[in-house]
PDBML (XML) file of the C-alpha atoms, coordinates in Angstrom:
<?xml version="1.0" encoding="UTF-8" ?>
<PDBx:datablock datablockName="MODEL"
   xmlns:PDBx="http://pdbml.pdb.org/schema/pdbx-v50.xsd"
   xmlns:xsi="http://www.w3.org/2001/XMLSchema-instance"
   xsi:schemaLocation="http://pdbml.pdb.org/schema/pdbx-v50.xsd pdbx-v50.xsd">
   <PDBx:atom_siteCategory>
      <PDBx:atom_site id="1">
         <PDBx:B_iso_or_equiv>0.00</PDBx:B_iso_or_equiv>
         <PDBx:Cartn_x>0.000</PDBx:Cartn_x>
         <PDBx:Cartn_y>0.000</PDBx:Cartn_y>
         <PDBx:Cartn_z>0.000</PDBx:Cartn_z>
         <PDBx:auth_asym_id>A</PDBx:auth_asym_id>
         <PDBx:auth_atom_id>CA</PDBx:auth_atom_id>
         <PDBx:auth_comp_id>UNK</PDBx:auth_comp_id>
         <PDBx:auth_seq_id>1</PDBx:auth_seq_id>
         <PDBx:group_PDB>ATOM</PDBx:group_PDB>
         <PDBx:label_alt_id xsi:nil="true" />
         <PDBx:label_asym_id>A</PDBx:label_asym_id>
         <PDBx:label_atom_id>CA</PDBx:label_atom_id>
         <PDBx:label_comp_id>UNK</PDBx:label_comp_id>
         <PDBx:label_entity_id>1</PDBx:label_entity_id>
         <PDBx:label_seq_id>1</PDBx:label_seq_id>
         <PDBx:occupancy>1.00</PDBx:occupancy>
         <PDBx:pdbx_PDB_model_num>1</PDBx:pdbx_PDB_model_num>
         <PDBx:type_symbol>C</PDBx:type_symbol>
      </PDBx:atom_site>
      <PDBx:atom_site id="2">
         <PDBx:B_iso_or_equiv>0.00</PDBx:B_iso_or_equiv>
         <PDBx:Cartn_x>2.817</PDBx:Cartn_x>
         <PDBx:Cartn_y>2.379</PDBx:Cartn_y>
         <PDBx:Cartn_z>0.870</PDBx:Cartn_z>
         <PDBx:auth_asym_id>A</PDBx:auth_asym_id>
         <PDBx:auth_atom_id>CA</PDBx:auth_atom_id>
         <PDBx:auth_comp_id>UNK</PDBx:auth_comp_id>
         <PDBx:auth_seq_id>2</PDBx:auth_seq_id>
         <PDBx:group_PDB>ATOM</PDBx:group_PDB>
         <PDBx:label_alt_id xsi:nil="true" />
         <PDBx:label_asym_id>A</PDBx:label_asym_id>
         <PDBx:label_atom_id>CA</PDBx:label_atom_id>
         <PDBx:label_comp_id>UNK</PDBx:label_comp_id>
         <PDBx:label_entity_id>1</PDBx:label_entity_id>
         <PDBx:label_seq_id>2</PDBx:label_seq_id>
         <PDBx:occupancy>1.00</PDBx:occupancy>
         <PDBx:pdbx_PDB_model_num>1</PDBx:pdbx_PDB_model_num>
         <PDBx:type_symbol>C</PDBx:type_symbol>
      </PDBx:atom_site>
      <PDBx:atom_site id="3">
         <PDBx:B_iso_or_equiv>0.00</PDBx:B_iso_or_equiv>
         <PDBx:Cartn_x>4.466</PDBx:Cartn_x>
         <PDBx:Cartn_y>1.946</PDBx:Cartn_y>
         <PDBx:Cartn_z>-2.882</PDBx:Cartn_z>
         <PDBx:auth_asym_id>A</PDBx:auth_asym_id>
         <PDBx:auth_atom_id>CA</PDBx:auth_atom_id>
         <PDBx:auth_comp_id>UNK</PDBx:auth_comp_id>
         <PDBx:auth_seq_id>3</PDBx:auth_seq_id>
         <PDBx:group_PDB>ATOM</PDBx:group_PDB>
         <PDBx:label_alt_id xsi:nil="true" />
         <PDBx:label_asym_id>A</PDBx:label_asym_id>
         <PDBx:label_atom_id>CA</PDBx:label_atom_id>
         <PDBx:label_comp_id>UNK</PDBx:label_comp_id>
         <PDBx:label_entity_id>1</PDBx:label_entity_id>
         <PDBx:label_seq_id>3</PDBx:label_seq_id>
         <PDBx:occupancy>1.00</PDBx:occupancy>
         <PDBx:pdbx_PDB_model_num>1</PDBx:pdbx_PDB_model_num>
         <PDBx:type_symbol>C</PDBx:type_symbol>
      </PDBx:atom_site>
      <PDBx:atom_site id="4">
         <PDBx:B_iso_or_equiv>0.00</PDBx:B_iso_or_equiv>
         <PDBx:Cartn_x>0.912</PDBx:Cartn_x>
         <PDBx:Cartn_y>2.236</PDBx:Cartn_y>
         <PDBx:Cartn_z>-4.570</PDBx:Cartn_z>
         <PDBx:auth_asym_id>A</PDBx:auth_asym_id>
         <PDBx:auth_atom_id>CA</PDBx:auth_atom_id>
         <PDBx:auth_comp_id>UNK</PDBx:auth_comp_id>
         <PDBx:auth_seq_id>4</PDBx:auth_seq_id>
         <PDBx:group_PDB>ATOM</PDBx:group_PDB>
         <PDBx:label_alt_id xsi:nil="true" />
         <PDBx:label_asym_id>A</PDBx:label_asym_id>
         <PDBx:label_atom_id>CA</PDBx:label_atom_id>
         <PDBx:label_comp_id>UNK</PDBx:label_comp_id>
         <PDBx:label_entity_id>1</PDBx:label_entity_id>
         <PDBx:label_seq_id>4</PDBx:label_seq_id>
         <PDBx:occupancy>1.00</PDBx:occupancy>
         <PDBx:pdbx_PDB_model_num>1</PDBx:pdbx_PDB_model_num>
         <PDBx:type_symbol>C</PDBx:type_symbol>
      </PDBx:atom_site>
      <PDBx:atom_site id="5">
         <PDBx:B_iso_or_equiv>0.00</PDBx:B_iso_or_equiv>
         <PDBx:Cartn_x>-0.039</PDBx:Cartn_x>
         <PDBx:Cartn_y>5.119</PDBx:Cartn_y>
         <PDBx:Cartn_z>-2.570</PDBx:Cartn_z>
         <PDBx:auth_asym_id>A</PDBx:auth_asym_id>
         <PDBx:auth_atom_id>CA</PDBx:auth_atom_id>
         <PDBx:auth_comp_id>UNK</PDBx:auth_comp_id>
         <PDBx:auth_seq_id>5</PDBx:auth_seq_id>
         <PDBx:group_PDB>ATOM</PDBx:group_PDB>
         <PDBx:label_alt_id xsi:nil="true" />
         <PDBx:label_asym_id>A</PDBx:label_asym_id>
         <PDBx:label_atom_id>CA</PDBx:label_atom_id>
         <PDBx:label_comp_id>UNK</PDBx:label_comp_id>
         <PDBx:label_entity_id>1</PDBx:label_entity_id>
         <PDBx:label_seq_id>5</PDBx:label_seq_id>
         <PDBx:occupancy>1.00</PDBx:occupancy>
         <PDBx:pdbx_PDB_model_num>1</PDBx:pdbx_PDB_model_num>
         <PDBx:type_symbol>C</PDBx:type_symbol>
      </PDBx:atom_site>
      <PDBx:atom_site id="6">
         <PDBx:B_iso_or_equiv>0.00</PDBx:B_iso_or_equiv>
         <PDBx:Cartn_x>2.908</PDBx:Cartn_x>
         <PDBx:Cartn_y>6.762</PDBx:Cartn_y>
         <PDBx:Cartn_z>-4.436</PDBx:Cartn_z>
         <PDBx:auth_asym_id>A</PDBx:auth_asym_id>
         <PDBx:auth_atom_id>CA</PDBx:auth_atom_id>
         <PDBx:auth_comp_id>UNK</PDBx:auth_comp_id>
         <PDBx:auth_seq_id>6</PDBx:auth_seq_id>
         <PDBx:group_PDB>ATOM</PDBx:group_PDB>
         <PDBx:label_alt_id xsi:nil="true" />
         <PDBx:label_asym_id>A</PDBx:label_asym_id>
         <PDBx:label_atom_id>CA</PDBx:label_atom_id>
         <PDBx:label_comp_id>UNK</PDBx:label_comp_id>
         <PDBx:label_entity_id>1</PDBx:label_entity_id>
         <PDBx:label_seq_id>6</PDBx:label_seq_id>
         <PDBx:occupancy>1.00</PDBx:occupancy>
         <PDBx:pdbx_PDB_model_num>1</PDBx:pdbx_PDB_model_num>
         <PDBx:type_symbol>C</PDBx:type_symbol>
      </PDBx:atom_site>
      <PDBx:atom_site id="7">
         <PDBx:B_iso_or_equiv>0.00</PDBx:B_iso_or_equiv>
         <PDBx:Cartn_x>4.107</PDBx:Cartn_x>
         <PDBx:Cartn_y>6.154</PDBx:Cartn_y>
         <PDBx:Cartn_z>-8.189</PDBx:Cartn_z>
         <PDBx:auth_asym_id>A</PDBx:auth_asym_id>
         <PDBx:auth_atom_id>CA</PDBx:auth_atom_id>
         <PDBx:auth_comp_id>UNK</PDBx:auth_comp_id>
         <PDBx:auth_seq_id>7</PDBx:auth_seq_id>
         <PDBx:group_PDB>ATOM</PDBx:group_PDB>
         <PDBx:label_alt_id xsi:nil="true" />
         <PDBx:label_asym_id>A</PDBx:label_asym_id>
         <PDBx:label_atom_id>CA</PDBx:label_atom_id>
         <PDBx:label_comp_id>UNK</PDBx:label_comp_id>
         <PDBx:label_entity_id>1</PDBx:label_entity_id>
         <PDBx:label_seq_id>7</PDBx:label_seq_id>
         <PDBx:occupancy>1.00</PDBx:occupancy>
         <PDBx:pdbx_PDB_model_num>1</PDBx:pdbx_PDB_model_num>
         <PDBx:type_symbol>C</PDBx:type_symbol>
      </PDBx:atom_site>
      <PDBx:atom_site id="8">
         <PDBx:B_iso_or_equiv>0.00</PDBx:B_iso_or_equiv>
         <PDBx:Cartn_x>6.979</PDBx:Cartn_x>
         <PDBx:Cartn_y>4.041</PDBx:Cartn_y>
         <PDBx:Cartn_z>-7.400</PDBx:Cartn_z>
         <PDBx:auth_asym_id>A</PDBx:auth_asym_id>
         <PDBx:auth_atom_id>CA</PDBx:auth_atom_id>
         <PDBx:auth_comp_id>UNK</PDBx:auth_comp_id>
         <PDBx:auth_seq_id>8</PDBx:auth_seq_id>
         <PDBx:group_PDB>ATOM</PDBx:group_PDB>
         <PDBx:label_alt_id xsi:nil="true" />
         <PDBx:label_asym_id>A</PDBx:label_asym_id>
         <PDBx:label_atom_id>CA</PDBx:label_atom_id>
         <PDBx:label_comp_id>UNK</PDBx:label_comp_id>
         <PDBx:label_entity_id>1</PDBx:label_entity_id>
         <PDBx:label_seq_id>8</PDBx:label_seq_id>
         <PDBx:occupancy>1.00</PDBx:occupancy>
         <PDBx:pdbx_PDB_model_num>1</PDBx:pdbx_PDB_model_num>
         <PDBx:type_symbol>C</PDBx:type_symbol>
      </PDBx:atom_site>
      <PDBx:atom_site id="9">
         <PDBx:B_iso_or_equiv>0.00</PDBx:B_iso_or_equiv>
         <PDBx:Cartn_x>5.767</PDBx:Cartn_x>
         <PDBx:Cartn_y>1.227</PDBx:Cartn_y>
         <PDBx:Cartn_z>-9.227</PDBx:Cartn_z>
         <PDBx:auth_asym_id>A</PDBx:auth_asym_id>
         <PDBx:auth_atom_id>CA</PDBx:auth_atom_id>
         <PDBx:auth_comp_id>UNK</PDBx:auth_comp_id>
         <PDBx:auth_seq_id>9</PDBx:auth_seq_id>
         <PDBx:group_PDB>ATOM</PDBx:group_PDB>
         <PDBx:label_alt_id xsi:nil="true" />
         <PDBx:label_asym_id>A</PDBx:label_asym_id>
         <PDBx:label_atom_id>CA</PDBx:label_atom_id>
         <PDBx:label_comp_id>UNK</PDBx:label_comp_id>
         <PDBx:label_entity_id>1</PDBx:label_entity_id>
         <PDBx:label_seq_id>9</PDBx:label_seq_id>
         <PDBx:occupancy>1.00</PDBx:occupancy>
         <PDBx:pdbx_PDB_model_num>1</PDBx:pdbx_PDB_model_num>
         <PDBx:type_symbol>C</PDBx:type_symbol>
      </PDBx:atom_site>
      <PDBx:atom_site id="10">
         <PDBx:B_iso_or_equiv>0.00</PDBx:B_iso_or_equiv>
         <PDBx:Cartn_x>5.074</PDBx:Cartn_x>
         <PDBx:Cartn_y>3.049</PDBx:Cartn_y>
         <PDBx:Cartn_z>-12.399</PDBx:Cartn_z>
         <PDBx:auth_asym_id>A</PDBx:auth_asym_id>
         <PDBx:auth_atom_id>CA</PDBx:auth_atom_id>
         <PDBx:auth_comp_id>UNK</PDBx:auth_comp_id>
         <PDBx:auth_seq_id>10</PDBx:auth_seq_id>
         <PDBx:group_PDB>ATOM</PDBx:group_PDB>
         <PDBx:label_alt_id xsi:nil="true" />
         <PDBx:label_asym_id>A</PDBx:label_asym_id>
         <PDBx:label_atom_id>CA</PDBx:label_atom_id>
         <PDBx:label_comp_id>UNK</PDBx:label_comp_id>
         <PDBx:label_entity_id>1</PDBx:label_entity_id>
         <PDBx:label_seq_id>10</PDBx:label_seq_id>
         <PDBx:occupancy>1.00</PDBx:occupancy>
         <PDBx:pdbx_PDB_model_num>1</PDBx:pdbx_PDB_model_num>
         <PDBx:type_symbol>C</PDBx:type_symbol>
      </PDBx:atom_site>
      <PDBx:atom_site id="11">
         <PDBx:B_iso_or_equiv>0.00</PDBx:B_iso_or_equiv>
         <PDBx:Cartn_x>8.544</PDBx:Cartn_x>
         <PDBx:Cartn_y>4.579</PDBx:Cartn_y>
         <PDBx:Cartn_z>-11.768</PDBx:Cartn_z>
         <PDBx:auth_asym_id>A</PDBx:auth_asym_id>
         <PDBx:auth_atom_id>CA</PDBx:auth_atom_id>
         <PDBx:auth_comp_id>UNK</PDBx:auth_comp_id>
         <PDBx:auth_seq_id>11</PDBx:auth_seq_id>
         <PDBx:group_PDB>ATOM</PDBx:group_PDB>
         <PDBx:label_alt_id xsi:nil="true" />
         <PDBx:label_asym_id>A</PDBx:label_asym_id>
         <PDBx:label_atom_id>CA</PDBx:label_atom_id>
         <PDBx:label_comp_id>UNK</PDBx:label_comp_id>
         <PDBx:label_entity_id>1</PDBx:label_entity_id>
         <PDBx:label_seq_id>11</PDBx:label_seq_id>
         <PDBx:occupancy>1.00</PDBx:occupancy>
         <PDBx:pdbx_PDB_model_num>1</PDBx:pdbx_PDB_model_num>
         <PDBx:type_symbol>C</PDBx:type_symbol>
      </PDBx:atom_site>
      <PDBx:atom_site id="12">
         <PDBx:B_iso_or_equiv>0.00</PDBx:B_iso_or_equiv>
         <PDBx:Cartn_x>10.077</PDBx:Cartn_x>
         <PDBx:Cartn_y>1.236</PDBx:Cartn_y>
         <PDBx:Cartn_z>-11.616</PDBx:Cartn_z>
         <PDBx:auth_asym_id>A</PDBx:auth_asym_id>
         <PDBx:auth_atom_id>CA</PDBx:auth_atom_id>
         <PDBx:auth_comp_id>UNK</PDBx:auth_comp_id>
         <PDBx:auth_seq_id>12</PDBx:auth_seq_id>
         <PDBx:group_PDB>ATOM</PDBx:group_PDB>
         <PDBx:label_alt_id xsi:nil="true" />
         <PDBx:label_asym_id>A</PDBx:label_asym_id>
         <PDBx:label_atom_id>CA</PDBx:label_atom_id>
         <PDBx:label_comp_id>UNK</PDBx:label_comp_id>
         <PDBx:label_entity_id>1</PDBx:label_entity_id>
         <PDBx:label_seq_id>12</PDBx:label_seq_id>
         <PDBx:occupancy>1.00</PDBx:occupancy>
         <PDBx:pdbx_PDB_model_num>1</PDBx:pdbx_PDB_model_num>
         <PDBx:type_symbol>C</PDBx:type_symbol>
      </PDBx:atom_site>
      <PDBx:atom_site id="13">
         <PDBx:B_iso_or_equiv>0.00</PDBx:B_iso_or_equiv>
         <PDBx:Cartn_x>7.993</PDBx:Cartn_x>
         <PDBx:Cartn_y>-0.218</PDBx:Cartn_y>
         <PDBx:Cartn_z>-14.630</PDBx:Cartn_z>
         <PDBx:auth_asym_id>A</PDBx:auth_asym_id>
         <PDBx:auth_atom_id>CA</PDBx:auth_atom_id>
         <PDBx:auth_comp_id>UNK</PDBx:auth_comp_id>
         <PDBx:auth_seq_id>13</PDBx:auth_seq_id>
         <PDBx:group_PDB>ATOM</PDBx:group_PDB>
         <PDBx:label_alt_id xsi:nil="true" />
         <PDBx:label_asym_id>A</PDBx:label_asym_id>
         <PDBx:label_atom_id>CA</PDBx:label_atom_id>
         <PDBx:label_comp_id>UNK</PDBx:label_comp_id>
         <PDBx:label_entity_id>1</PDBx:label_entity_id>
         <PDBx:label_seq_id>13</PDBx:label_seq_id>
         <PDBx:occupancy>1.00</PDBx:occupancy>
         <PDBx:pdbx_PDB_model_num>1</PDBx:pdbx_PDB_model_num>
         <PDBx:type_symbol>C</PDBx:type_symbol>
      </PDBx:atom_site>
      <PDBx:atom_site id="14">
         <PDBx:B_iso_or_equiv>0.00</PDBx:B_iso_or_equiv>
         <PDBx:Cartn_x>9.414</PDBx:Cartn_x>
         <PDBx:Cartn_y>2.805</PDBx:Cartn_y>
         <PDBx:Cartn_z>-16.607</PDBx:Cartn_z>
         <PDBx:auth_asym_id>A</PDBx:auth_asym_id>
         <PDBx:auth_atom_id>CA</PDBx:auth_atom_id>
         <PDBx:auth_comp_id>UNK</PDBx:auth_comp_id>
         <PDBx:auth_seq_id>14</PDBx:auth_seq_id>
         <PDBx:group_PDB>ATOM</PDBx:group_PDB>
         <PDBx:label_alt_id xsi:nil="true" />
         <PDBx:label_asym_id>A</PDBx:label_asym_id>
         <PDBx:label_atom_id>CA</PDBx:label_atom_id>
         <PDBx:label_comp_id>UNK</PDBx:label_comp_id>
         <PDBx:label_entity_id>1</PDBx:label_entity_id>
         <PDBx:label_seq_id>14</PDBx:label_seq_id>
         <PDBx:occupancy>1.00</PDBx:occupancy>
         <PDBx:pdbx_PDB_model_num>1</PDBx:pdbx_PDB_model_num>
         <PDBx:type_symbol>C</PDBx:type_symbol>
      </PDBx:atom_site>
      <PDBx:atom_site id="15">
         <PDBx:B_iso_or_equiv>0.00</PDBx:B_iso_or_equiv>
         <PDBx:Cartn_x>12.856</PDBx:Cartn_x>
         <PDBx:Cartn_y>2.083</PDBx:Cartn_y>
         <PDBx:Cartn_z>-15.784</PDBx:Cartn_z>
         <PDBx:auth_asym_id>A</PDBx:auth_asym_id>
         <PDBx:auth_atom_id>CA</PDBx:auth_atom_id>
         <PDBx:auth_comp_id>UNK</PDBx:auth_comp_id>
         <PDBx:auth_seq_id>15</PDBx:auth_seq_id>
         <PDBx:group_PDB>ATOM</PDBx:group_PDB>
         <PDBx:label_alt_id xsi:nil="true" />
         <PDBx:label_asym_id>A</PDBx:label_asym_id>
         <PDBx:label_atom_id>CA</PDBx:label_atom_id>
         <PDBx:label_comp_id>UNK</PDBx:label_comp_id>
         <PDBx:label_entity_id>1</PDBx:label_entity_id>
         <PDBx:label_seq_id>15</PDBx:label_seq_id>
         <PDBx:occupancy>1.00</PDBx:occupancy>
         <PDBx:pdbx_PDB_model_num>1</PDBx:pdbx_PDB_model_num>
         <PDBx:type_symbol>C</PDBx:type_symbol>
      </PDBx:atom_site>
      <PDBx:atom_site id="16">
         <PDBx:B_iso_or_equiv>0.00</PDBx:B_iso_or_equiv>
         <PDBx:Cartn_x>12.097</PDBx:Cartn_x>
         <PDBx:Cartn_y>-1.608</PDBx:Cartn_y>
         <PDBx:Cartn_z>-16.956</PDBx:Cartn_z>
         <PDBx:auth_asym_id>A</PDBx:auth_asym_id>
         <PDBx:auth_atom_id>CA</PDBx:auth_atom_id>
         <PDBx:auth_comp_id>UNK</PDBx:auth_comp_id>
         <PDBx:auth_seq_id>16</PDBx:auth_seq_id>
         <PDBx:group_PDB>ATOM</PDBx:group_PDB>
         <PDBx:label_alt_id xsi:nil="true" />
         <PDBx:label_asym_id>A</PDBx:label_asym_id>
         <PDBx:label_atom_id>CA</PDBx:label_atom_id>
         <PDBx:label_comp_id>UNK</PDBx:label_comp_id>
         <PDBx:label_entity_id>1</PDBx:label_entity_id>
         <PDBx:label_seq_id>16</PDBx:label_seq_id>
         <PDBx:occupancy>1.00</PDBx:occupancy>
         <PDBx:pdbx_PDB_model_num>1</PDBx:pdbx_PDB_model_num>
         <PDBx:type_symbol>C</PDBx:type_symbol>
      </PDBx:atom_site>
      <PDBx:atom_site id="17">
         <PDBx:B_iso_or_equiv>0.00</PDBx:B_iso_or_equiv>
         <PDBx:Cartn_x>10.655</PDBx:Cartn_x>
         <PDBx:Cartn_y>-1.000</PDBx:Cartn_y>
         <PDBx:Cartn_z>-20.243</PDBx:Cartn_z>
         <PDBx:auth_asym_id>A</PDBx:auth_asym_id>
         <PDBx:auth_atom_id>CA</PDBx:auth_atom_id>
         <PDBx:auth_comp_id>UNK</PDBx:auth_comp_id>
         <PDBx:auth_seq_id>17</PDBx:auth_seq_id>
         <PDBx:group_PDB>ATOM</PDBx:group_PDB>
         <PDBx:label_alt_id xsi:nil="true" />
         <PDBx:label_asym_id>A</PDBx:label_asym_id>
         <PDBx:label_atom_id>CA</PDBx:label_atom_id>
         <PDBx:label_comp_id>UNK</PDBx:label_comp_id>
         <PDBx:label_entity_id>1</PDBx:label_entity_id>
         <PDBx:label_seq_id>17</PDBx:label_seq_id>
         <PDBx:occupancy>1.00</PDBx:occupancy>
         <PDBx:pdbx_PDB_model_num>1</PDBx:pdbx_PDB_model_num>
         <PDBx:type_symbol>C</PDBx:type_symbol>
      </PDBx:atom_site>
      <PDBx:atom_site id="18">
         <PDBx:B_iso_or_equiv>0.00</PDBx:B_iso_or_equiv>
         <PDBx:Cartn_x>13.677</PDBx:Cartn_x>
         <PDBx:Cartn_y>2.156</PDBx:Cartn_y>
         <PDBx:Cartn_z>-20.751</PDBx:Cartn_z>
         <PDBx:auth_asym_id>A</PDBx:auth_asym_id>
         <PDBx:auth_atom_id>CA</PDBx:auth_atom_id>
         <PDBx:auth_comp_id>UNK</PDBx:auth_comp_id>
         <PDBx:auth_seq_id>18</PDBx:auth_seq_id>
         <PDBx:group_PDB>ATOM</PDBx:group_PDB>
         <PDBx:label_alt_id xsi:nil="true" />
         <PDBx:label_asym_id>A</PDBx:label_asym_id>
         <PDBx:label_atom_id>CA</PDBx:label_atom_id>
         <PDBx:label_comp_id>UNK</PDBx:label_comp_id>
         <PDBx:label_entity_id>1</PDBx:label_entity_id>
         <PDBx:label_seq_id>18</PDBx:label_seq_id>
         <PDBx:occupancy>1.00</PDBx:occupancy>
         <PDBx:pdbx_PDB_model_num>1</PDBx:pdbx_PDB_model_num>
         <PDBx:type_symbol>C</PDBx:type_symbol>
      </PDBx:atom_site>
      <PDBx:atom_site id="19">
         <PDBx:B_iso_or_equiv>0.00</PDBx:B_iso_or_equiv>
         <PDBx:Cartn_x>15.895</PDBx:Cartn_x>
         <PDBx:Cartn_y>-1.076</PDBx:Cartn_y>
         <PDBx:Cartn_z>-20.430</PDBx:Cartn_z>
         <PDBx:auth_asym_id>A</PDBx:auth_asym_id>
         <PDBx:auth_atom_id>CA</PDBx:auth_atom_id>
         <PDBx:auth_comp_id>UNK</PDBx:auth_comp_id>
         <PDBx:auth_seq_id>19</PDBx:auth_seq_id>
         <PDBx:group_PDB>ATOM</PDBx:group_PDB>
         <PDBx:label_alt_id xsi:nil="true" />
         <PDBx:label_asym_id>A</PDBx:label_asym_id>
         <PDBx:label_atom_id>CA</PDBx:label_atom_id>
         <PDBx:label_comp_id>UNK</PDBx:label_comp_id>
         <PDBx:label_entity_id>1</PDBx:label_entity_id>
         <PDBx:label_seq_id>19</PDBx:label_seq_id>
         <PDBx:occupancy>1.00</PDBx:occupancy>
         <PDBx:pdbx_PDB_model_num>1</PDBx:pdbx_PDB_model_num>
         <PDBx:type_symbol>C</PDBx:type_symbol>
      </PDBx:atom_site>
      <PDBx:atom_site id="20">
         <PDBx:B_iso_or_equiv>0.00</PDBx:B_iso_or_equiv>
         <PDBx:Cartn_x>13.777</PDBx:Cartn_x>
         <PDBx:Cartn_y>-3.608</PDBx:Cartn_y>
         <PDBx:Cartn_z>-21.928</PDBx:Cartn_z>
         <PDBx:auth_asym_id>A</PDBx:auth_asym_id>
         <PDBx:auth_atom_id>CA</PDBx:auth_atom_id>
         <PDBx:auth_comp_id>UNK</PDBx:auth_comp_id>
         <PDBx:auth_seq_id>20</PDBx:auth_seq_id>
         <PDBx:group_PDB>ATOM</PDBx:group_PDB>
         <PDBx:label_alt_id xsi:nil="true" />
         <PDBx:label_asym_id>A</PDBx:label_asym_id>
         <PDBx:label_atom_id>CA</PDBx:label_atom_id>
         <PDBx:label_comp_id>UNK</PDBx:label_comp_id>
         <PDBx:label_entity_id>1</PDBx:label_entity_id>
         <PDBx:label_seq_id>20</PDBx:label_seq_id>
         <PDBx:occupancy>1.00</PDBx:occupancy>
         <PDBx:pdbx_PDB_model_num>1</PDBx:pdbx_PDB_model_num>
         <PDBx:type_symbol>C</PDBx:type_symbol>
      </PDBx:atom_site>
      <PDBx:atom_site id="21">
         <PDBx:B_iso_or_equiv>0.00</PDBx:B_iso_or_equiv>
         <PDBx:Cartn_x>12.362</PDBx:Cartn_x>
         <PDBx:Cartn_y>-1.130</PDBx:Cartn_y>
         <PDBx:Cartn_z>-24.966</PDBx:Cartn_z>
         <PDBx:auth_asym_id>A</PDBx:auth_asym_id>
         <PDBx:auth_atom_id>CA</PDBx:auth_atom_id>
         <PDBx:auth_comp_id>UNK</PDBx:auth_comp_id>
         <PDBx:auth_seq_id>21</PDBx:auth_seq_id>
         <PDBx:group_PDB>ATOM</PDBx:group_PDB>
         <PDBx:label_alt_id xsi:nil="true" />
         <PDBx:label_asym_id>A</PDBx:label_asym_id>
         <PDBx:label_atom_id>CA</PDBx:label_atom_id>
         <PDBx:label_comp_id>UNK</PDBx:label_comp_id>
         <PDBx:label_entity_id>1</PDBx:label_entity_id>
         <PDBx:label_seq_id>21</PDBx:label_seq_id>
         <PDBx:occupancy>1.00</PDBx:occupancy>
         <PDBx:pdbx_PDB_model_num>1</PDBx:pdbx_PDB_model_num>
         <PDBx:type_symbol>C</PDBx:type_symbol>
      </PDBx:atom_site>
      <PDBx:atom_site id="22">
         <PDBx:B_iso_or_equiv>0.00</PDBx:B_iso_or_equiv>
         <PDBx:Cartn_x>8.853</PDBx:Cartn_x>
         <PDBx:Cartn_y>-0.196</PDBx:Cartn_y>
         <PDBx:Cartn_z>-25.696</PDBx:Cartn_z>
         <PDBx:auth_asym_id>A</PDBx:auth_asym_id>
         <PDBx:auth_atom_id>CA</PDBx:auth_atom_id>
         <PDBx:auth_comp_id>UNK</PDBx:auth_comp_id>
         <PDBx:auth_seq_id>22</PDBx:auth_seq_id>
         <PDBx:group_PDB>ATOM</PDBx:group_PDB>
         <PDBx:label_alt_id xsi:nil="true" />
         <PDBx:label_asym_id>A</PDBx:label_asym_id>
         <PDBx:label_atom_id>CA</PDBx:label_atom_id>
         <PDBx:label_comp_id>UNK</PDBx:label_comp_id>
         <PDBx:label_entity_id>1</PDBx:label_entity_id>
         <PDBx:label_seq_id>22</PDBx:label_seq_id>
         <PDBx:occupancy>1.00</PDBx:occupancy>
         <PDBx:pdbx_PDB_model_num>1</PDBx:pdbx_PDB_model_num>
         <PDBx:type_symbol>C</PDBx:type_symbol>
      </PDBx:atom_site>
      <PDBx:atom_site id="23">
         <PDBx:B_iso_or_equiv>0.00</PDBx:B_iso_or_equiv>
         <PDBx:Cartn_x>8.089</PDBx:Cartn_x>
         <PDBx:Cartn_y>-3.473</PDBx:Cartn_y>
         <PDBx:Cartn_z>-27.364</PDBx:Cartn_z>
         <PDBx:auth_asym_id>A</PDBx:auth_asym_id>
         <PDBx:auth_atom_id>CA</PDBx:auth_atom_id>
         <PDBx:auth_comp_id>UNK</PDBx:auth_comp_id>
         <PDBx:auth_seq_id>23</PDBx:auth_seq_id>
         <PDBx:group_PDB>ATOM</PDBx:group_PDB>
         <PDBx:label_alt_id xsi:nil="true" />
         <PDBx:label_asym_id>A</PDBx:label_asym_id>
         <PDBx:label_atom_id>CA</PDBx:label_atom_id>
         <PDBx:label_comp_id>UNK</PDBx:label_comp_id>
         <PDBx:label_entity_id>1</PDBx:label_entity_id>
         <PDBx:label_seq_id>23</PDBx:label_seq_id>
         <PDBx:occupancy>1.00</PDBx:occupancy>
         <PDBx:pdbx_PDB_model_num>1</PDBx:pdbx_PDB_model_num>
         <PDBx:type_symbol>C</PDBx:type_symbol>
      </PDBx:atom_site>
      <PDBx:atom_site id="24">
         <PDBx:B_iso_or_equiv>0.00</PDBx:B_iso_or_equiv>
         <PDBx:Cartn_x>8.891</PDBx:Cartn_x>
         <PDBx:Cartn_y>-6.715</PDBx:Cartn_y>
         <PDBx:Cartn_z>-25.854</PDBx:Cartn_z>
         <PDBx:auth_asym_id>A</PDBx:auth_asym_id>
         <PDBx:auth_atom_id>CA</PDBx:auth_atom_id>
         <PDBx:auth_comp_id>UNK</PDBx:auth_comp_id>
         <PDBx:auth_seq_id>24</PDBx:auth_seq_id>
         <PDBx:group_PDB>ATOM</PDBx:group_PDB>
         <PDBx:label_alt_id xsi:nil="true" />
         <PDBx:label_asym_id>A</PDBx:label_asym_id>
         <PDBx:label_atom_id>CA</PDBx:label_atom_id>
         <PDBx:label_comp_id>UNK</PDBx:label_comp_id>
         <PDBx:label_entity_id>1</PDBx:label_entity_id>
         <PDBx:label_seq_id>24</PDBx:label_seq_id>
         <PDBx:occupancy>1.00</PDBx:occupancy>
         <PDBx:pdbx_PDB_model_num>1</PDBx:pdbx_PDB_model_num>
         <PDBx:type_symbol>C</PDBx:type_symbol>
      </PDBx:atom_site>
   </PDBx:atom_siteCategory>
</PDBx:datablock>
C-alpha cells in the first residue's frame, strides 16, 4: 500500500521498459 499510494511502481515499470524497450 505504501508503494501504490505513491508512483513508485510506475517509476520502476518505466525504468524496466527504458531497459527492456517499448516493445517486448
Amino acid at each position: 500500500n505504501g508503494i501504490t499510494a505513491t508512483n513508485i511502481n510506475q517509476m520502476l515499470a518505466d525504468v524496466l521498459t527504458k531497459v527492456l524497450g517499448t516493445q517486448v
